[in-house]
Every structure is written in structure tokens, then in C-alpha cells.
C-alpha atoms as a PDB file:
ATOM      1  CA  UNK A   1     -39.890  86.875   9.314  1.00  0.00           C
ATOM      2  CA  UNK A   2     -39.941  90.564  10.380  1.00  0.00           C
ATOM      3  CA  UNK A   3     -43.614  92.276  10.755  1.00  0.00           C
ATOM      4  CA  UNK A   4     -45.308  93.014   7.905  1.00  0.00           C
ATOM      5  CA  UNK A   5     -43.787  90.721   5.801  1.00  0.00           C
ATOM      6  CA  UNK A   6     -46.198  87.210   5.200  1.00  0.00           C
ATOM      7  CA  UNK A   7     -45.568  84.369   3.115  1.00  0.00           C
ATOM      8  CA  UNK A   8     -49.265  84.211   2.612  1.00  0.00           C
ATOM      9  CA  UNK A   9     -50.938  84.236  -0.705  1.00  0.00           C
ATOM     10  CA  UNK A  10     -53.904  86.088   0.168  1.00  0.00           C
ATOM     11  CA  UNK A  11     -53.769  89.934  -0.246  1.00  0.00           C
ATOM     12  CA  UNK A  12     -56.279  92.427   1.414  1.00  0.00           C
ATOM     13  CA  UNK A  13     -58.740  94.186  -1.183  1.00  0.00           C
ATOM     14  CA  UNK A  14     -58.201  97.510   0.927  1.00  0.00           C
ATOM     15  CA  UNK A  15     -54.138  97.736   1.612  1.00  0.00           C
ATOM     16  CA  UNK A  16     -54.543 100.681   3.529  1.00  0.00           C
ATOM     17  CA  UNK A  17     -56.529  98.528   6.160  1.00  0.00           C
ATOM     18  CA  UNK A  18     -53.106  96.630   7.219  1.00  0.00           C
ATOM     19  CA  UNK A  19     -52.211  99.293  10.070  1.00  0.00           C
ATOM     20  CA  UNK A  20     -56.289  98.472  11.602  1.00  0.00           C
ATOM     21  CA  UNK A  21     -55.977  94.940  11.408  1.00  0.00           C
ATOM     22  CA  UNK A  22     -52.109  94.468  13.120  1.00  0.00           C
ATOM     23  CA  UNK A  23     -54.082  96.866  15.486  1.00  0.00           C
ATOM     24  CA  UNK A  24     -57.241  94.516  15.904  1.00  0.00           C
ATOM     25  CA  UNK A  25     -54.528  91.717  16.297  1.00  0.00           C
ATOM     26  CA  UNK A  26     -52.751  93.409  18.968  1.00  0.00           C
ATOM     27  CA  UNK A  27     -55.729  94.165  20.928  1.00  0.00           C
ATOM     28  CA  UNK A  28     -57.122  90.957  20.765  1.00  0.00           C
ATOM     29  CA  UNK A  29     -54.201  89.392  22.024  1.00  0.00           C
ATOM     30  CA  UNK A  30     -54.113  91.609  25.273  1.00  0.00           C
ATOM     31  CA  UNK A  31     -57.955  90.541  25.764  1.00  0.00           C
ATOM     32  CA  UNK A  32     -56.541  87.312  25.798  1.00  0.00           C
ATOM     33  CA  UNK A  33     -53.438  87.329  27.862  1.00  0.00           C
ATOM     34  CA  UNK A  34     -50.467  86.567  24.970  1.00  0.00           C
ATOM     35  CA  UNK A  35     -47.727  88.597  24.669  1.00  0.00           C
ATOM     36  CA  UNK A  36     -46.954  89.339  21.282  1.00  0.00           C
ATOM     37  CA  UNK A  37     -43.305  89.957  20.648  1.00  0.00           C
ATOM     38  CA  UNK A  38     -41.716  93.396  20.481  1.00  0.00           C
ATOM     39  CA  UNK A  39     -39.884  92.360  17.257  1.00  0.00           C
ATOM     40  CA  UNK A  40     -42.947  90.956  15.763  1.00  0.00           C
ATOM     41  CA  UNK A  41     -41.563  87.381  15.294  1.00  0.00           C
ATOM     42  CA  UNK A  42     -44.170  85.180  16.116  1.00  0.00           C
ATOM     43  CA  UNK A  43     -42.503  81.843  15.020  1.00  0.00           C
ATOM     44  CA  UNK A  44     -42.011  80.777  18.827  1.00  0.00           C
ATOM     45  CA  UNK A  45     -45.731  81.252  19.382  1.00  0.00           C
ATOM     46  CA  UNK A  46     -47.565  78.178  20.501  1.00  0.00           C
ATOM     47  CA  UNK A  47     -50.170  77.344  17.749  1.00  0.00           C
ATOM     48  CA  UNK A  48     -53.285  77.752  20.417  1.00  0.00           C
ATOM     49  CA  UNK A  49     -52.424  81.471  20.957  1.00  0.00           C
ATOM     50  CA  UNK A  50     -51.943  82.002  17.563  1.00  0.00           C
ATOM     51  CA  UNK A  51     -55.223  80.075  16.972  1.00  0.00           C
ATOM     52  CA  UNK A  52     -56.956  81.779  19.237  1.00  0.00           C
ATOM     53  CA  UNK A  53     -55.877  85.569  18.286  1.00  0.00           C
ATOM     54  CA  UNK A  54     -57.066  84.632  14.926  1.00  0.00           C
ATOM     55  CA  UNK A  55     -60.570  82.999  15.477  1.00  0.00           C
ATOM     56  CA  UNK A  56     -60.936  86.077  18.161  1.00  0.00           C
ATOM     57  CA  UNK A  57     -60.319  88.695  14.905  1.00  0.00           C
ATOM     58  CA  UNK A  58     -62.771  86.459  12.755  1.00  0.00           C
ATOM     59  CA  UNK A  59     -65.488  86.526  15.387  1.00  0.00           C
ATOM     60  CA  UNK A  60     -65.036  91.066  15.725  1.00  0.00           C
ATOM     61  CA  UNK A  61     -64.698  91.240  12.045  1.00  0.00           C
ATOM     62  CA  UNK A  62     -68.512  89.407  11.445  1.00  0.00           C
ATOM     63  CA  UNK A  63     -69.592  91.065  14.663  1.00  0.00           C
ATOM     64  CA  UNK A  64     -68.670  94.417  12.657  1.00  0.00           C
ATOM     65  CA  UNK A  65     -69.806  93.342   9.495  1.00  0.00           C
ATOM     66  CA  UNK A  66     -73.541  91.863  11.007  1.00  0.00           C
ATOM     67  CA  UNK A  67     -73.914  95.266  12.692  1.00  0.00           C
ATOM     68  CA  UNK A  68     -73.130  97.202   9.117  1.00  0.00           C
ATOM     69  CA  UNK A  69     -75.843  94.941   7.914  1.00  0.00           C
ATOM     70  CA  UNK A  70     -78.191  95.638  10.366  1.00  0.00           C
ATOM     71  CA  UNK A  71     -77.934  99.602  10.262  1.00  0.00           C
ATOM     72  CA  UNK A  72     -78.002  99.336   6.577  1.00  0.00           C
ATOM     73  CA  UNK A  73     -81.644  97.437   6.582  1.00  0.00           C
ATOM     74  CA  UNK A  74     -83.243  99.346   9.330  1.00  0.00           C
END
């Protein structure tokens, strides 16, 4: 499947906030040591990298999210 295209159901409430999260995913997968392909075809990647990239984006997004709360209530 070429980037940007999914066969997931789910659909982001913002759209414009695609281009930060391919970016979050990128970053986190250099924090982590996994190439991500050029082409964006991830099919060949083992199910632990893609595992991990993914809980890795979960655990910045409620890190972000946590802090938002926090400014908001002091």
C-alpha cells in the first residue's frame, strides 16, 4: 500500500494533523533504531517494530495530552 493510503476504518477528527503524526511516527522510529522504508511500504516490517513505533506514539500522545491537562488546571 503506498503512504498515506490505510485500510483502516478509523479517521482522525483533525485531517490536517496527518503530516504531525507520519512525523511523530518517523521520529519515534529513529529513537528506536527501525528503519522505515523510503517508499513507505511497511508490509515487510516485523510486527515488534511496528508494535513498538505504535505503543511509543501512544505513550507521547498522553504524555502531551496529561501536560495540556495540567497547564489547563494550574
Amino acid at each position: 500500500m503506498a503512504q498515506g493510503q490505510s485500510r483502516s476504518s478509523n479517521s482522525l477528527v483533525v485531517p490536517q494533523a496527518n503530516a504531525a503524526l507520519d512525523q511523530l511516527k518517523y521520529e519515534v522510529a529513529q529513537e528506536l533504531g527501525i528503519a522505515i522504508p523510503q517508499d513507505g511500504y511497511m508490509g515487510n516490517m516485523a510486527t515488534r517494530d511496528a508494535g513498538s513505533i505504535g505503543g511509543n506514539i501512544t505513550r507521547k500522545l498522553v504524555q502531551i495530552a496529561e501536560q495540556q491537562l495540567a497547564g489547563r488546571q494550574a
